[in-house]
Protein backbone atom coordinates (compact mmCIF):
# COMPACT_ATOMS: atom_id res chain seq x y z
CA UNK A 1 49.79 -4.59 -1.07
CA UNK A 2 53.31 -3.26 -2.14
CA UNK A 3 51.64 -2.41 -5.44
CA UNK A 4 49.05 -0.12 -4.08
CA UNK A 5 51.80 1.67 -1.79
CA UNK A 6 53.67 2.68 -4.53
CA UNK A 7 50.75 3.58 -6.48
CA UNK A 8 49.91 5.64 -3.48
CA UNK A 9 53.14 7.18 -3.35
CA UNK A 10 53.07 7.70 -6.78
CA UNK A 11 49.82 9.87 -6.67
CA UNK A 12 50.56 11.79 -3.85
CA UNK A 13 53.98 13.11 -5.56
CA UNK A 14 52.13 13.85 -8.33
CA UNK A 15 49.36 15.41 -6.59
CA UNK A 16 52.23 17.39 -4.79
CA UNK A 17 53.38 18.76 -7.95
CA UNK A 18 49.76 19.42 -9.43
CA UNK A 19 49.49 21.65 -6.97
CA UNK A 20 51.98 23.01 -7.07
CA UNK A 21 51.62 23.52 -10.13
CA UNK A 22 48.10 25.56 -9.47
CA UNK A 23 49.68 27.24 -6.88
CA UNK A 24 51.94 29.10 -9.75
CA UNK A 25 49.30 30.40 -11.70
CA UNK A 26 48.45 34.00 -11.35
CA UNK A 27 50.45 35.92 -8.63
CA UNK A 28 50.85 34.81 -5.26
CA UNK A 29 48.62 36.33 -2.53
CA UNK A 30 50.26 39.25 -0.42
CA UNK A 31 52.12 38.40 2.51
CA UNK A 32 51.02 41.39 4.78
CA UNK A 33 47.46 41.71 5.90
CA UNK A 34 46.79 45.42 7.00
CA UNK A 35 46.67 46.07 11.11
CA UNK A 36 44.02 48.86 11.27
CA UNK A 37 41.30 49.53 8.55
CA UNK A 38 41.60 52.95 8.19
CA UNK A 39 40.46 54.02 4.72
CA UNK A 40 37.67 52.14 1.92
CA UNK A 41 41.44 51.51 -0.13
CA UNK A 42 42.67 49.33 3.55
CA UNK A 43 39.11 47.79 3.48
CA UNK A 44 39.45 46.36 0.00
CA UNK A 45 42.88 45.62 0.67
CA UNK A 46 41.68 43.58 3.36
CA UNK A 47 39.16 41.89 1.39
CA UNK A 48 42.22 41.34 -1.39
CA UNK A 49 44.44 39.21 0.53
CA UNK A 50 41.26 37.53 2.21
CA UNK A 51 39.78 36.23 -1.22
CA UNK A 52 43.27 35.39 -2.25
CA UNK A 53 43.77 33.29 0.53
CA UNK A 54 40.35 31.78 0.40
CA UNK A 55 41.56 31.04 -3.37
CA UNK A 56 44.66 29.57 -2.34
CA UNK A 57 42.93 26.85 -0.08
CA UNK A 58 40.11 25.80 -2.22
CA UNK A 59 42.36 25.00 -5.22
CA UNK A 60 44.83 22.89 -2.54
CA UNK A 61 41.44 20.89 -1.68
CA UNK A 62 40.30 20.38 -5.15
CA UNK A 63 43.72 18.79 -5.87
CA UNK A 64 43.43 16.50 -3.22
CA UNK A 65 40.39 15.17 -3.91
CA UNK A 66 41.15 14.75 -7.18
CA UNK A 67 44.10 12.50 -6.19
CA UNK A 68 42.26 10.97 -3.87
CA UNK A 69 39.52 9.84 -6.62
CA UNK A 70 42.52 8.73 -8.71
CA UNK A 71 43.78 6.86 -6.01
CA UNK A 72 39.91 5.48 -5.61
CA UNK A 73 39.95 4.96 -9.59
CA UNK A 74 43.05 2.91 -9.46
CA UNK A 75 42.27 0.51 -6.67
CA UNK A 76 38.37 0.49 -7.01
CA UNK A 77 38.89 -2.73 -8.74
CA UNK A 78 36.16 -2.06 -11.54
CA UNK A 79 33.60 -1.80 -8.69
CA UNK A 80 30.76 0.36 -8.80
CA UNK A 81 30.32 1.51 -5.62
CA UNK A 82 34.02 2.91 -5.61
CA UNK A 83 33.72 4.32 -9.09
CA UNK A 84 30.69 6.10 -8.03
CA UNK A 85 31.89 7.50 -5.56
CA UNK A 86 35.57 8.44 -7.52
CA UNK A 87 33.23 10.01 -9.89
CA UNK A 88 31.95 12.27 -7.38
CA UNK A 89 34.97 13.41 -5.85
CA UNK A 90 36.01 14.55 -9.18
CA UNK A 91 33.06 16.40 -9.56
CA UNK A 92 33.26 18.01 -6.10
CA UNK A 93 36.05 19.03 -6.90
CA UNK A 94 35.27 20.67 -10.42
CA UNK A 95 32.24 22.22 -8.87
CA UNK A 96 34.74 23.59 -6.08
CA UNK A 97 37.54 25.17 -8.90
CA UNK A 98 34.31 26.62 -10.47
CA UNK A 99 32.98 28.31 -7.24
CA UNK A 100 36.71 29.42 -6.58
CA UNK A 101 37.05 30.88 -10.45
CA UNK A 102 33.80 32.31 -10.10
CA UNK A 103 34.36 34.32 -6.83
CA UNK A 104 37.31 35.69 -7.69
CA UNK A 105 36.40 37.03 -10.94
CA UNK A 106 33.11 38.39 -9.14
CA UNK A 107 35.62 40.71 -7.42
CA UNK A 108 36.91 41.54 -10.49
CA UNK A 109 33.54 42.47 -11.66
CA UNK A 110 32.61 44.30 -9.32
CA UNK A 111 35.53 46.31 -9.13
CA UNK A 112 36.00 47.44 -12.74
CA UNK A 113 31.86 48.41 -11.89
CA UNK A 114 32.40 50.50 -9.08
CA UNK A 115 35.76 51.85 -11.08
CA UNK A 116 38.40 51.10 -7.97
């Protein structure tokens, strides 16, 4: 039992500094959200700070599964059940990075289309 605390421990420091780790990458998101929306530039503003946000929190979940399906890895045992279902946290959370990655470059898109 003492083993799989300190593996525990283990992965949750390193899942700590995994993220963040992600969290670095690019800028941060703003720290103001505007009050009134009173201009198209306040509206995208707006919708700025919300998809960085949204950003933010799906790469925080996608590191914590994939601790937690490390954790599952290490202590599964060699069964298959738990590898199974390691495997699929691992892939929930790739799917997740991808839909996160994907969004925020739609902005992106979008706004070198419209030319803002």
């Amino acid at each position: 039992m003492a083993k799989k605390t300190i593996a525990f421990g283990f992965l949750v420091l390193l899942g700590l500094a995994v993220g963040n780790a992600a969290l670095a990458i690019g800028e941060p998101p703003p720290a103001t959200i505007p009050d009134t929306v009173t201009s198209a530039q306040n509206f995208i503003d707006l919708l700025d700070n919300i998809v960085d946000w949204i950003f933010v929190v799906v790469l925080v979940f996608a590191v914590i599964f994939i601790v937690l399906a490390g954790f599952q890895f290490i202590t599964g045992g060699g069964e298959p059940q738990q590898v199974g279902q390691a495997r699929n946290k691992l892939l929930y959370a790739a799917i997740g990075i991808a839909v996160a990655v994907l969004a925020r470059g739609l902005v992106t898109a979008v706004r070198s289309l419209i030319g803002s």
